[in-house]
PDB file of N, CA and C in Angstrom:
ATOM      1  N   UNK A   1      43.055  50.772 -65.102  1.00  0.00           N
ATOM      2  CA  UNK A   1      43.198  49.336 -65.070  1.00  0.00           C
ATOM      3  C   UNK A   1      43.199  48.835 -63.615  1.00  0.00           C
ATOM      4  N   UNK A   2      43.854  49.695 -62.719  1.00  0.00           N
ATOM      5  CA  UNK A   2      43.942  49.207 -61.148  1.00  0.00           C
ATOM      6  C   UNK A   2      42.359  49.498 -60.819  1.00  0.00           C
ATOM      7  N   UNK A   3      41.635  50.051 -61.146  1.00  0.00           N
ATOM      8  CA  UNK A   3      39.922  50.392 -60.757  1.00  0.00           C
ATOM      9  C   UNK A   3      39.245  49.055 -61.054  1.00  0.00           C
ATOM     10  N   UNK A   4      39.791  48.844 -61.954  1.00  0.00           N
ATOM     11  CA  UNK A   4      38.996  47.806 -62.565  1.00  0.00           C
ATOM     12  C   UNK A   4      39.170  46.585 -62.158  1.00  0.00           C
ATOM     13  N   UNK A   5      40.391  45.811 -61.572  1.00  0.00           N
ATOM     14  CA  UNK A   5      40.583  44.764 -60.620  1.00  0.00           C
ATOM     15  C   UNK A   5      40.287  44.999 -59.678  1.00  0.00           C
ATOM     16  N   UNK A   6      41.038  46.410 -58.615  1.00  0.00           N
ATOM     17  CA  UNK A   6      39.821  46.112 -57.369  1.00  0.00           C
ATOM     18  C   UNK A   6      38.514  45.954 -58.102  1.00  0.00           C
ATOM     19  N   UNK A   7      37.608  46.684 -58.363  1.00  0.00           N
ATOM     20  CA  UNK A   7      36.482  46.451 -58.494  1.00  0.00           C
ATOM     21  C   UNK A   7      35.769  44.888 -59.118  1.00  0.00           C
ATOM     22  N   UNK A   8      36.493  44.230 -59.650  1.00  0.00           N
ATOM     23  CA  UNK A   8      36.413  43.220 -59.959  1.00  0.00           C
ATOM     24  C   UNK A   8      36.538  41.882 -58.941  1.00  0.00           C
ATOM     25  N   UNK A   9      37.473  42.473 -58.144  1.00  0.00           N
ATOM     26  CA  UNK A   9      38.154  41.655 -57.002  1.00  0.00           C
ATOM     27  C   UNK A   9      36.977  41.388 -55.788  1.00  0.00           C
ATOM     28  N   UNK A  10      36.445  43.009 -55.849  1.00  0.00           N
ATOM     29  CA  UNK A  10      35.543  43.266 -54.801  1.00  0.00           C
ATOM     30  C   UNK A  10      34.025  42.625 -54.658  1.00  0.00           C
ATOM     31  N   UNK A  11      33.681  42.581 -56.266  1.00  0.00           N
ATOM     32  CA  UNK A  11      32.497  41.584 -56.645  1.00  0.00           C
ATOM     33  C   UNK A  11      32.944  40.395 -56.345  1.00  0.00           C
ATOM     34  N   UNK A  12      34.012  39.954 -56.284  1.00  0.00           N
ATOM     35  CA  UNK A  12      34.306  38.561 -56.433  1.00  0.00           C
ATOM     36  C   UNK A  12      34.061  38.391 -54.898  1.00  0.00           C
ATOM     37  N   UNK A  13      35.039  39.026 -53.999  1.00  0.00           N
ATOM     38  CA  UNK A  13      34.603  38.920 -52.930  1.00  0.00           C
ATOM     39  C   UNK A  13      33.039  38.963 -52.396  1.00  0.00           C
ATOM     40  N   UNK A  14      32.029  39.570 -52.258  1.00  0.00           N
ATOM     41  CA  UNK A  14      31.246  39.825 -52.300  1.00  0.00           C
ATOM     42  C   UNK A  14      30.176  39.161 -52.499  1.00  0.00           C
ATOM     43  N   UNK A  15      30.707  39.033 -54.086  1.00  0.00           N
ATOM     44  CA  UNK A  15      30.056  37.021 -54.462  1.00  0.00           C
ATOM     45  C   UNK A  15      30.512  35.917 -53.233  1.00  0.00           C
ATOM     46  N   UNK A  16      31.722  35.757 -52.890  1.00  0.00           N
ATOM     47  CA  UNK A  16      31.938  35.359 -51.836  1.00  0.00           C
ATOM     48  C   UNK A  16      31.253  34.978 -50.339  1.00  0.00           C
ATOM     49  N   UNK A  17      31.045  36.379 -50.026  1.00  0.00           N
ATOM     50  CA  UNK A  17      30.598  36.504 -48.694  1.00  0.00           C
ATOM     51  C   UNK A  17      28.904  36.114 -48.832  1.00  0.00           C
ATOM     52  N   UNK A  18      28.037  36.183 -50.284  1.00  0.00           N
ATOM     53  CA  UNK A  18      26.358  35.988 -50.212  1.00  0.00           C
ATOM     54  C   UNK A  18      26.398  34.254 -49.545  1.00  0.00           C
ATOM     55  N   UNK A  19      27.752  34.176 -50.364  1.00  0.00           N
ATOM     56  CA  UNK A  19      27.411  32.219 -50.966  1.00  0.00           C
ATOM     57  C   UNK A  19      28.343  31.855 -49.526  1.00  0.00           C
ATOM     58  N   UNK A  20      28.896  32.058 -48.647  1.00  0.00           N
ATOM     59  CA  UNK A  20      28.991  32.024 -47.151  1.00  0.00           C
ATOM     60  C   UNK A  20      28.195  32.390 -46.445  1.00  0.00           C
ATOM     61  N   UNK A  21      27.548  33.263 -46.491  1.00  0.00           N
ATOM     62  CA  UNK A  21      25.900  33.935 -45.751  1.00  0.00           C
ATOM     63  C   UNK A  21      24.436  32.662 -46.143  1.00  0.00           C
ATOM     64  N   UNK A  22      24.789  32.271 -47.081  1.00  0.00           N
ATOM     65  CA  UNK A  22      23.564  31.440 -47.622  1.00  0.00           C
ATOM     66  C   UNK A  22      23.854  29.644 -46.913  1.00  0.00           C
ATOM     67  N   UNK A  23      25.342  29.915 -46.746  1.00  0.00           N
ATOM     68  CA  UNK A  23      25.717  28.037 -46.931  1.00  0.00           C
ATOM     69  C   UNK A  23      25.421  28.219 -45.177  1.00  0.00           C
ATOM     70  N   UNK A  24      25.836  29.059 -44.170  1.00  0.00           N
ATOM     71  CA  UNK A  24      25.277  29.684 -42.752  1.00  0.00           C
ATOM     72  C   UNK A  24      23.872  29.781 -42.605  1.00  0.00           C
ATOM     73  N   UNK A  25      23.229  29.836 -43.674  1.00  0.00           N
ATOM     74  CA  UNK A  25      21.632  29.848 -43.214  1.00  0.00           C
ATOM     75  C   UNK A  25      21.544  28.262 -43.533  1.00  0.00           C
ATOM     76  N   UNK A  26      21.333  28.189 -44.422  1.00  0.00           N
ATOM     77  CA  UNK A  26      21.222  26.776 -44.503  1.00  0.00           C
ATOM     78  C   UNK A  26      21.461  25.856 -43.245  1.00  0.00           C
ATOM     79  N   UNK A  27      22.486  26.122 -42.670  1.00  0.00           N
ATOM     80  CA  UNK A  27      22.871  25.262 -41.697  1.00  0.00           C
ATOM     81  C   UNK A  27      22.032  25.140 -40.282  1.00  0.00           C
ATOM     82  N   UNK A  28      22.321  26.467 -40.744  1.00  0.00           N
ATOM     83  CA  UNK A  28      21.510  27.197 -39.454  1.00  0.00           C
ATOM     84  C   UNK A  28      19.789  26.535 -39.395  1.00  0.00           C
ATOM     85  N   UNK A  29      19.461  26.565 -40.283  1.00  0.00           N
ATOM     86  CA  UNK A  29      18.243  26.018 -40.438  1.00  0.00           C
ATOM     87  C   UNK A  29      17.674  24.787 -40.524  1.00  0.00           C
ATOM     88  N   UNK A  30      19.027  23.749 -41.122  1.00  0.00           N
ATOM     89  CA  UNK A  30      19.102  22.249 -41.090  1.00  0.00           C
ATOM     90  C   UNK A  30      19.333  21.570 -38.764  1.00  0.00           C
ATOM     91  N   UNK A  31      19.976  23.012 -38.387  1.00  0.00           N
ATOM     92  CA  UNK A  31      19.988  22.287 -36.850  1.00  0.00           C
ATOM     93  C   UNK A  31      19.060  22.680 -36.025  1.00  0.00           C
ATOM     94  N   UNK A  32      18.406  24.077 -36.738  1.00  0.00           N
ATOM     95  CA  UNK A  32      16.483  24.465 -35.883  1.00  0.00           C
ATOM     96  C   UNK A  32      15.985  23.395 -36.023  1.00  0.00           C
ATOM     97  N   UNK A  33      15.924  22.561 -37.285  1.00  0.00           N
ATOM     98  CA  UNK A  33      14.317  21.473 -37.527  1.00  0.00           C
ATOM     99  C   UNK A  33      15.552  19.833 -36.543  1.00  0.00           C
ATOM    100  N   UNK A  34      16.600  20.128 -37.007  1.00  0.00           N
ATOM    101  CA  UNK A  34      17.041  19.264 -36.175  1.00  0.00           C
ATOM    102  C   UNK A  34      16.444  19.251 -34.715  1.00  0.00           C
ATOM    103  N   UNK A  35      16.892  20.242 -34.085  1.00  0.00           N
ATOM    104  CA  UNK A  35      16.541  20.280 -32.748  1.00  0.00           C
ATOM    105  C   UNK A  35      14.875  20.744 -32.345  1.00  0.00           C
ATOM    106  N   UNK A  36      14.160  21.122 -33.129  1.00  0.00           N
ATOM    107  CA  UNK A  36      12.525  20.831 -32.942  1.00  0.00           C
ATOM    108  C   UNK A  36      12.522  19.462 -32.946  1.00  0.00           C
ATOM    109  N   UNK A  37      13.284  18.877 -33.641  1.00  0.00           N
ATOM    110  CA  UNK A  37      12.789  17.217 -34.204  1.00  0.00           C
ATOM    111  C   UNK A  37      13.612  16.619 -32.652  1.00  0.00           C
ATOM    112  N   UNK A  38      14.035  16.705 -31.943  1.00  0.00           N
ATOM    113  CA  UNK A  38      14.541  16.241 -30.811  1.00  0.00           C
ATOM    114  C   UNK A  38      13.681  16.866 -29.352  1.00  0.00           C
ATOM    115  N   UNK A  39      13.907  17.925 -29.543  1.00  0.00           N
ATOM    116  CA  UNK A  39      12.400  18.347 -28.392  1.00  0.00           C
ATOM    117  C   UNK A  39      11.292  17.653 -28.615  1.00  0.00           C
ATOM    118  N   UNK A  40      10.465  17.289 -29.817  1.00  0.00           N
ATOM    119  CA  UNK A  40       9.579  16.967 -29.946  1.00  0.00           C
ATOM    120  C   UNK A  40       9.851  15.329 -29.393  1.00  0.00           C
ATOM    121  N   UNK A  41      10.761  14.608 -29.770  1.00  0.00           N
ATOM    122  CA  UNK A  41      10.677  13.405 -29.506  1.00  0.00           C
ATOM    123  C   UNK A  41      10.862  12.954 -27.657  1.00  0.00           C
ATOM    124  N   UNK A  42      11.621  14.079 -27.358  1.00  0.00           N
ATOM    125  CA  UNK A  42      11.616  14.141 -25.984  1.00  0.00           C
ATOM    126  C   UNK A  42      10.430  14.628 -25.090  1.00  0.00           C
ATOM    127  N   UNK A  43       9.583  15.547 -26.038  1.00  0.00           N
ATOM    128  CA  UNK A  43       8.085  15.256 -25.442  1.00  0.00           C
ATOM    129  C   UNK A  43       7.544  14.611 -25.718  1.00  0.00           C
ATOM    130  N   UNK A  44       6.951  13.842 -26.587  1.00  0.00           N
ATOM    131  CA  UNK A  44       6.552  12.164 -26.667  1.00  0.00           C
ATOM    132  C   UNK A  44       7.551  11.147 -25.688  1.00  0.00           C
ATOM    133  N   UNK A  45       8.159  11.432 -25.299  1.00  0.00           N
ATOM    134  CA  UNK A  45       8.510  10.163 -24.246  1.00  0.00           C
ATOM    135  C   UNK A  45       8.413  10.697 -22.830  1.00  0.00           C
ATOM    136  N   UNK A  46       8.023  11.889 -22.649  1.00  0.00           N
ATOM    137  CA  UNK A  46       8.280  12.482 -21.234  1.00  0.00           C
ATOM    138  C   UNK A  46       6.577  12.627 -21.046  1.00  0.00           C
ATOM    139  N   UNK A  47       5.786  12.902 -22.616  1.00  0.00           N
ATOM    140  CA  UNK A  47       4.199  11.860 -21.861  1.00  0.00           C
ATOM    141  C   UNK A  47       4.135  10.912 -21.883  1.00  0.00           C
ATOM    142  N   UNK A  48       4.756  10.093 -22.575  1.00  0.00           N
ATOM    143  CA  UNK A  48       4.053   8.443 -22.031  1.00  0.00           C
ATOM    144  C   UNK A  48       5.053   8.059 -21.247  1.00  0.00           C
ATOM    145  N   UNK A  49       5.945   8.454 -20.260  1.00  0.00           N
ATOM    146  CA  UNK A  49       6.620   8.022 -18.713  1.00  0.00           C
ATOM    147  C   UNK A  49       5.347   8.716 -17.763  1.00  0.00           C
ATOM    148  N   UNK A  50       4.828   9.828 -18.033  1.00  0.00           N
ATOM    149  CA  UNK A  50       3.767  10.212 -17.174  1.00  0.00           C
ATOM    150  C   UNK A  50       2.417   9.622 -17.335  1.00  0.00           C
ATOM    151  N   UNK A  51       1.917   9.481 -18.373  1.00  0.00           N
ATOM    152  CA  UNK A  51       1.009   8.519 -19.144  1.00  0.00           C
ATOM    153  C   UNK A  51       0.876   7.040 -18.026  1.00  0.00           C
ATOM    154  N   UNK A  52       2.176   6.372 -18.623  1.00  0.00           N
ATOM    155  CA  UNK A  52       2.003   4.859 -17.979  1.00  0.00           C
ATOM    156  C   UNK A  52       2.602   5.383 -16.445  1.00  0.00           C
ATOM    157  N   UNK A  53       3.010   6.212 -16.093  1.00  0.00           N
ATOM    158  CA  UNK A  53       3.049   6.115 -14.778  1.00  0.00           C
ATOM    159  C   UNK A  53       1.564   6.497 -13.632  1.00  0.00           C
ATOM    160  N   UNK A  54       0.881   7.339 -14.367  1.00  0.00           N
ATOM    161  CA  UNK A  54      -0.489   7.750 -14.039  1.00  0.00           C
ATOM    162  C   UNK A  54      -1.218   6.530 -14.041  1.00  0.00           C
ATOM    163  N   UNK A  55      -1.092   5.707 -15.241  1.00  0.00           N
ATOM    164  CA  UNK A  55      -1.802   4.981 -15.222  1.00  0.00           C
ATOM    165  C   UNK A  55      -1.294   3.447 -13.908  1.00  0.00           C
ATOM    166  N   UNK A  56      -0.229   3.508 -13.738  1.00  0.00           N
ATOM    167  CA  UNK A  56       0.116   2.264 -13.242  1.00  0.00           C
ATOM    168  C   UNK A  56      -0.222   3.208 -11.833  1.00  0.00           C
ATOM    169  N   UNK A  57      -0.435   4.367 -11.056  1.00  0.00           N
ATOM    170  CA  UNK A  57      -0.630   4.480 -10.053  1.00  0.00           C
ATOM    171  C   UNK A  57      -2.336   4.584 -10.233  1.00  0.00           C
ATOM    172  N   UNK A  58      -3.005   4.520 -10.873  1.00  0.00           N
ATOM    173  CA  UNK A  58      -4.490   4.136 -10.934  1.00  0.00           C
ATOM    174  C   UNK A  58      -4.544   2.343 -10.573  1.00  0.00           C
ATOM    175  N   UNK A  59      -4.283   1.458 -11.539  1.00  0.00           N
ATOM    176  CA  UNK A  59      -4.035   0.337 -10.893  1.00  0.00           C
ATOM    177  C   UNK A  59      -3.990   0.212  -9.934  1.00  0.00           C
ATOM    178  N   UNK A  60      -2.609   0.696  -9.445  1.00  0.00           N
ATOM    179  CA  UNK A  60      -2.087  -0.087  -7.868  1.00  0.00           C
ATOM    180  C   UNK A  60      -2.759   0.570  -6.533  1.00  0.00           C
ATOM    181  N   UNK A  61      -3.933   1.987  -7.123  1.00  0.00           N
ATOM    182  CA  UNK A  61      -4.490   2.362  -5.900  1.00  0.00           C
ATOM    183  C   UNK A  61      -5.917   1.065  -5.500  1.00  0.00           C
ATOM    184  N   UNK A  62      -6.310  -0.070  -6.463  1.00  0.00           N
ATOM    185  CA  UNK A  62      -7.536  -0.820  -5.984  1.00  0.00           C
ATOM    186  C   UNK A  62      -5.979  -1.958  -5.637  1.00  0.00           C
ATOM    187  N   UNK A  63      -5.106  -2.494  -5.479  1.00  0.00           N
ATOM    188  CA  UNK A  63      -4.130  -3.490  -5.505  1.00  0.00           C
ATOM    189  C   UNK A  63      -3.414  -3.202  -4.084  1.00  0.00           C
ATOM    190  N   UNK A  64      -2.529  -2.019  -3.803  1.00  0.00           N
ATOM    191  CA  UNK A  64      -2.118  -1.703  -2.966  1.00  0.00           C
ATOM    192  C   UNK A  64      -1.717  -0.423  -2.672  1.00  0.00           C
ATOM    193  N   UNK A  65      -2.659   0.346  -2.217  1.00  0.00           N
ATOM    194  CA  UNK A  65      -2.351   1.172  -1.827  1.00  0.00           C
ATOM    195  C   UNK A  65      -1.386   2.562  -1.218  1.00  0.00           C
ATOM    196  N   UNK A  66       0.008   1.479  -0.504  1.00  0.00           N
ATOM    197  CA  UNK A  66       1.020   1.667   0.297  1.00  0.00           C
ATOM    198  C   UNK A  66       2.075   2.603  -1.586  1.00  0.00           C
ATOM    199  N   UNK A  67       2.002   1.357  -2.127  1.00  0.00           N
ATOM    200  CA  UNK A  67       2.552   1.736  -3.499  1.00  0.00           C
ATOM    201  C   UNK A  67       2.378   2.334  -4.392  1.00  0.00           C
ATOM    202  N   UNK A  68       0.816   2.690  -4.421  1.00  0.00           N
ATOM    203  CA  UNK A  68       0.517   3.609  -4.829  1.00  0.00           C
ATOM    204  C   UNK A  68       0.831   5.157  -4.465  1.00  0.00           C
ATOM    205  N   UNK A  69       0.888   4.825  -3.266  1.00  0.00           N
ATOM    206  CA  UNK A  69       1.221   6.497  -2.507  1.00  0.00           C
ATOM    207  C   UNK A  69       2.817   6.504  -2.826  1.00  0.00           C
ATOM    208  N   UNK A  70       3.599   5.361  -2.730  1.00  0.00           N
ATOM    209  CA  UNK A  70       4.877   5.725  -3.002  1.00  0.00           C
ATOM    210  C   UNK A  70       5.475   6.513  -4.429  1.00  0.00           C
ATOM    211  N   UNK A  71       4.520   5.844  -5.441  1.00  0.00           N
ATOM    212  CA  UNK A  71       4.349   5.845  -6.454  1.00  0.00           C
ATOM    213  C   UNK A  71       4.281   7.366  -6.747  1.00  0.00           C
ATOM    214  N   UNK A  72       3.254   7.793  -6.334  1.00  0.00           N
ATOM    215  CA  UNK A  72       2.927   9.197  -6.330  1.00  0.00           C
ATOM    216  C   UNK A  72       3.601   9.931  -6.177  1.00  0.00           C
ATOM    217  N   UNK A  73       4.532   9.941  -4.441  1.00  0.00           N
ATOM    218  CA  UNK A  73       5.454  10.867  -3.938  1.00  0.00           C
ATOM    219  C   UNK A  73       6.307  11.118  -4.599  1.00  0.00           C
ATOM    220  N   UNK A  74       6.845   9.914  -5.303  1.00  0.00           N
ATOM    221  CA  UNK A  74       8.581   9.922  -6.263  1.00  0.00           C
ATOM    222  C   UNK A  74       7.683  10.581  -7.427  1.00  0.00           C
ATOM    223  N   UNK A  75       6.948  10.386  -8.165  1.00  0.00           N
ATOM    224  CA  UNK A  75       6.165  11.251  -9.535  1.00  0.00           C
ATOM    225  C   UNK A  75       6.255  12.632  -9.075  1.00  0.00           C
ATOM    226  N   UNK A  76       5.879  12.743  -8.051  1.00  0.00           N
ATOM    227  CA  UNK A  76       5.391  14.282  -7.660  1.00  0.00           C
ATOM    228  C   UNK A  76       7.140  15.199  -7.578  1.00  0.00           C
ATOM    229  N   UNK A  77       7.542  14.419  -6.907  1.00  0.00           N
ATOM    230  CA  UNK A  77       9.087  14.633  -6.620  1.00  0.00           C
ATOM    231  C   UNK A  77      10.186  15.104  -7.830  1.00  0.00           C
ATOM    232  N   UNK A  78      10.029  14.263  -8.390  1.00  0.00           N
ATOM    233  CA  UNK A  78      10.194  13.980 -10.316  1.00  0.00           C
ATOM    234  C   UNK A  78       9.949  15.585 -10.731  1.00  0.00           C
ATOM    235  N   UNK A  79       8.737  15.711 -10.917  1.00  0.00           N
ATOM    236  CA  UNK A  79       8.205  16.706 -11.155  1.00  0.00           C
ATOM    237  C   UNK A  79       8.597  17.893 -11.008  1.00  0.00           C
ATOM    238  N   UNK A  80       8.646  18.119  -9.428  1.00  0.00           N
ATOM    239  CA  UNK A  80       8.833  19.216  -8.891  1.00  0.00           C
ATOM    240  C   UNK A  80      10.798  19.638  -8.905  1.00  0.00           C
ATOM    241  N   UNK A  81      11.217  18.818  -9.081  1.00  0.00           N
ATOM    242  CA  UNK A  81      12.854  19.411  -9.474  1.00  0.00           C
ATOM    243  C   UNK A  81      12.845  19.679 -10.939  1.00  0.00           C
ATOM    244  N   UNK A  82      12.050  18.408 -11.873  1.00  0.00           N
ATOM    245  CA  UNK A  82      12.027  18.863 -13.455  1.00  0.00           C
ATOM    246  C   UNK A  82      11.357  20.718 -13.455  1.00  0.00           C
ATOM    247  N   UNK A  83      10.193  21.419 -12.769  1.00  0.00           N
ATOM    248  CA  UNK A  83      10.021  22.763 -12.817  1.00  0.00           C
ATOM    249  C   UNK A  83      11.015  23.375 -11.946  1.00  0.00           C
ATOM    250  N   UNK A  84      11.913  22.815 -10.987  1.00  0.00           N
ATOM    251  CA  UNK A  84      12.932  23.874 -10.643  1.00  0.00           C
ATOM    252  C   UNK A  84      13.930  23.815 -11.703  1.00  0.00           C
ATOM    253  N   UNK A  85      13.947  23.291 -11.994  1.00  0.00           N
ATOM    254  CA  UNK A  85      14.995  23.002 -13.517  1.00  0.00           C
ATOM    255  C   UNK A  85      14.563  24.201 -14.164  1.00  0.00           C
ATOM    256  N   UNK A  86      13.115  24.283 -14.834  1.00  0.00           N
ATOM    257  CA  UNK A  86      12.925  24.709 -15.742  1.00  0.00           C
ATOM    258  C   UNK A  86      12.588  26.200 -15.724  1.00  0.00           C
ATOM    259  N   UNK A  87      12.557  26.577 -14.382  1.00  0.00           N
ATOM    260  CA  UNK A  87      13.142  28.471 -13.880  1.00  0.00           C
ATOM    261  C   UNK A  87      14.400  28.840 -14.882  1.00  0.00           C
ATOM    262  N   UNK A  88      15.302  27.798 -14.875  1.00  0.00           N
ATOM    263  CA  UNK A  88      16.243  28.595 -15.524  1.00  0.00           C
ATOM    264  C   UNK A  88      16.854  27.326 -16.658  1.00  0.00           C
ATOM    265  N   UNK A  89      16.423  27.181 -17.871  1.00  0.00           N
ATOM    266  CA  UNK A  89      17.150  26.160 -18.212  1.00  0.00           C
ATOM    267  C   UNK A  89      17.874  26.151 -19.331  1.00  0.00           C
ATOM    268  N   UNK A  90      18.778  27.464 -19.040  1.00  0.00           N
ATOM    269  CA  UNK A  90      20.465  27.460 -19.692  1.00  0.00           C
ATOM    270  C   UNK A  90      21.130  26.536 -19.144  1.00  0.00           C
ATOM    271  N   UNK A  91      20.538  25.994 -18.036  1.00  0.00           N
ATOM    272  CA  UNK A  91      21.623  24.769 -17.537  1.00  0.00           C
ATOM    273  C   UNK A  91      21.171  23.387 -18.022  1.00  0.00           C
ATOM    274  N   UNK A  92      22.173  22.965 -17.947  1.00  0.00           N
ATOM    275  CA  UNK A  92      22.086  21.470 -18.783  1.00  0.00           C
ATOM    276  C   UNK A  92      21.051  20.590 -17.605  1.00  0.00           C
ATOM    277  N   UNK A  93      20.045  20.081 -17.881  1.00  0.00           N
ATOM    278  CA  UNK A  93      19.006  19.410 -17.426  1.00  0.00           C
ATOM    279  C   UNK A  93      20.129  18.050 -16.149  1.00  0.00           C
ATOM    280  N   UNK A  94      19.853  18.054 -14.906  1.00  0.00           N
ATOM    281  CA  UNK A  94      20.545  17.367 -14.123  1.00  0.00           C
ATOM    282  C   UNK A  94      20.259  15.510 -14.617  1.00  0.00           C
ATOM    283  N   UNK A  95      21.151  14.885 -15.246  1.00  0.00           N
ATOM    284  CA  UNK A  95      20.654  13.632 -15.598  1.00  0.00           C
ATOM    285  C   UNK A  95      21.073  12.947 -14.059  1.00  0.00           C
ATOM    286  N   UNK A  96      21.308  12.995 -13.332  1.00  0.00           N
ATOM    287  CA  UNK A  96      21.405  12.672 -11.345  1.00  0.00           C
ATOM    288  C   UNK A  96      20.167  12.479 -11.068  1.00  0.00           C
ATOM    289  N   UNK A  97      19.023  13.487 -11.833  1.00  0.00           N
ATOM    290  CA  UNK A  97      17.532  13.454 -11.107  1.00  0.00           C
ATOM    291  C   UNK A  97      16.942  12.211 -12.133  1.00  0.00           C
ATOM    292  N   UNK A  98      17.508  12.342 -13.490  1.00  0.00           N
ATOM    293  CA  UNK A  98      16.629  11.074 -14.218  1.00  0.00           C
ATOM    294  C   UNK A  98      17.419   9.558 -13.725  1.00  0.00           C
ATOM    295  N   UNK A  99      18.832   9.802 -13.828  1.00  0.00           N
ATOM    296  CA  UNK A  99      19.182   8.190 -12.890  1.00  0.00           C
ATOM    297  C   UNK A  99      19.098   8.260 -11.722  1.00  0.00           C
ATOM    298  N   UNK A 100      18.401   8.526 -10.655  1.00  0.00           N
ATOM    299  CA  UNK A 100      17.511   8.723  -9.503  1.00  0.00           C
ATOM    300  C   UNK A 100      16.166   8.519  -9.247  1.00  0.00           C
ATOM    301  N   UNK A 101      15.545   9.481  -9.894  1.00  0.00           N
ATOM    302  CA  UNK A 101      14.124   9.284  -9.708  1.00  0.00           C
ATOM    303  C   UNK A 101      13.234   8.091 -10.832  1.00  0.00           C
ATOM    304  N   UNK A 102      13.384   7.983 -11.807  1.00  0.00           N
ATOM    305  CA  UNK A 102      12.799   7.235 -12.738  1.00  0.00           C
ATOM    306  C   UNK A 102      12.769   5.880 -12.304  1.00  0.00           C
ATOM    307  N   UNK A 103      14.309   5.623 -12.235  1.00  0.00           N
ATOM    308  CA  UNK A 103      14.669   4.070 -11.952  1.00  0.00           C
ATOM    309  C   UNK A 103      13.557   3.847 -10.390  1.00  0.00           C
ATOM    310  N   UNK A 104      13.615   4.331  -9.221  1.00  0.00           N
ATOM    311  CA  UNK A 104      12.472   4.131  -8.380  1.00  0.00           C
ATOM    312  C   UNK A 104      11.478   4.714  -9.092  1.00  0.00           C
ATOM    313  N   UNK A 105      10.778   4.929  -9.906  1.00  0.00           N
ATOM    314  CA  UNK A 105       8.986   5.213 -10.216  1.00  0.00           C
ATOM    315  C   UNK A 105       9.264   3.777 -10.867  1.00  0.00           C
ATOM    316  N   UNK A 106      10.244   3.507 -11.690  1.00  0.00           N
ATOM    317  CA  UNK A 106      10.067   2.160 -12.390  1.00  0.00           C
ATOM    318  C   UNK A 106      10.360   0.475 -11.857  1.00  0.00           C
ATOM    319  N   UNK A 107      10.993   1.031 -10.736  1.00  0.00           N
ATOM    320  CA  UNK A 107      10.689  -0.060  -9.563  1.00  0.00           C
ATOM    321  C   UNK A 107       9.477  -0.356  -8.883  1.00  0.00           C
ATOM    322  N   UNK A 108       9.018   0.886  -8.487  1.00  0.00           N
ATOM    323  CA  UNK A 108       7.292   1.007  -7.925  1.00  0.00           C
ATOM    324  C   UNK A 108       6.500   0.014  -9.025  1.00  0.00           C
ATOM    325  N   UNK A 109       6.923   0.554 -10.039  1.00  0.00           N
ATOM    326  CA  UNK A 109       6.222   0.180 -11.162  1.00  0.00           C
ATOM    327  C   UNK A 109       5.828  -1.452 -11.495  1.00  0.00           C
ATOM    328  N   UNK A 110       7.295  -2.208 -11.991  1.00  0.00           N
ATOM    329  CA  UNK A 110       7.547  -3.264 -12.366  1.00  0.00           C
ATOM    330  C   UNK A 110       7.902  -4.136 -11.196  1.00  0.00           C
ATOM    331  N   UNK A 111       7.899  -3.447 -10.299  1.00  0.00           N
ATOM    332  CA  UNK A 111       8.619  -4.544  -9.006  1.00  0.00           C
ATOM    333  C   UNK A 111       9.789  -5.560  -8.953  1.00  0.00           C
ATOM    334  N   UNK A 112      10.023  -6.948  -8.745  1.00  0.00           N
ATOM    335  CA  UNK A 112      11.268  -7.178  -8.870  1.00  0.00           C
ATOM    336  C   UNK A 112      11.928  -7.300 -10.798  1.00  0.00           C
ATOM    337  N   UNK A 113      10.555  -7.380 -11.357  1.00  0.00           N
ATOM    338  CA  UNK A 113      10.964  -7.352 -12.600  1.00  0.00           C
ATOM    339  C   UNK A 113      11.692  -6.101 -13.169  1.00  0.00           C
ATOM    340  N   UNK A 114      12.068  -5.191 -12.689  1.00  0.00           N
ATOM    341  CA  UNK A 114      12.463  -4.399 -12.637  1.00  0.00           C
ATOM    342  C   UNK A 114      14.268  -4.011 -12.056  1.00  0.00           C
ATOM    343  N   UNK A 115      14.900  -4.300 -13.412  1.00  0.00           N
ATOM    344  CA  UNK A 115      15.803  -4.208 -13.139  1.00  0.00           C
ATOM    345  C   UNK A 115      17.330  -3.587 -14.095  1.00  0.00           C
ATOM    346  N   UNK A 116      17.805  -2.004 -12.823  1.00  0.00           N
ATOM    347  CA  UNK A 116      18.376  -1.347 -13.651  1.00  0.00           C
ATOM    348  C   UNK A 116      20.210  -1.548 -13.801  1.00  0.00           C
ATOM    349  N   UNK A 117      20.991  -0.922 -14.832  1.00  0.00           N
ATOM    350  CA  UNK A 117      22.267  -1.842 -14.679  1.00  0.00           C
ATOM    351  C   UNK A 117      22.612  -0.488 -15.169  1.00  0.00           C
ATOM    352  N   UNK A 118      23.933  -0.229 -14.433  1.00  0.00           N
ATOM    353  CA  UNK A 118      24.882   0.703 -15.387  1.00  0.00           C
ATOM    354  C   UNK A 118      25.708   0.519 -16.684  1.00  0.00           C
ATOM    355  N   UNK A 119      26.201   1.519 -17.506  1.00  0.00           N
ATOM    356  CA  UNK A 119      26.418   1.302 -18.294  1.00  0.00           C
ATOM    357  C   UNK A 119      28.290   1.706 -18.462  1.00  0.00           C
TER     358      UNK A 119
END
C-alpha cells in the first residue's frame, strides 16, 4: 500500500513538473516573438532616422553646404559610437549618445523649428 502512494504521488508530481516545463516554454516563447517584435520595430526607425537624414543631407548639399558637412560629421559620429557599442552589446546601449547626437542631426535638420525639451 506504501508502493502504491509513493508511486502515485510520484506521477502526480511528475504530472506536475511536464505542466511547469510547458507553462516555461510557453513563456519563454511568448517574450522571443515579443522581443523580435521590438528589435524589429527598432530597426524600422533606426532606417528611416538614417533614411531622412541621408536624405535631408542630399538637399542641403545644393542649399548649403556648411550644413551639410555638419550634418554629415554628427551622422558619421552617431554611427561610429552606435558600432563601438555594438563590439560588445551586453551593455545596455548608452541613451547619452541618442540624447546627444540625434537632437543635433535634428537641429541640422529642422533648424530653429527644431525644438527639444526634457522630460
Amino acid at each position: 500500500m506504501l508502493l502504491y502512494v509513493f508511486s502515485v504521488a510520484f506521477h502526480y508530481v511528475a504530472m506536475a513538473q511536464d505542466a511547469a516545463r510547458a507553462v516555461e516554454m510557453e513563456v519563454c516563447k511568448r517574450a522571443c516573438w515579443r522581443g523580435m517584435r521590438n528589435c524589429e520595430r527598432y530597426a524600422r526607425r533606426s532606417i528611416r532616422f538614417l533614411f531622412n537624414s541621408l536624405n535631408s543631407i542630399s538637399a542641403l548639399t545644393s542649399i548649403d553646404g556648411a550644413r551639410a558637412r555638419e550634418m554629415c560629421l554628427l551622422l558619421a559620429d552617431f554611427l561610429r559610437l552606435t558600432l563601438e557599442w555594438a563590439k560588445n552589446p551586453l551593455f545596455p546601449f548608452p541613451t547619452s549618445w541618442i540624447a546627444g547626437k540625434i537632437p543635433a542631426i535634428e537641429k541640422v535638420r529642422f533648424g530653429d523649428r527644431c525644438v527639444w525639451r526634457k522630460n
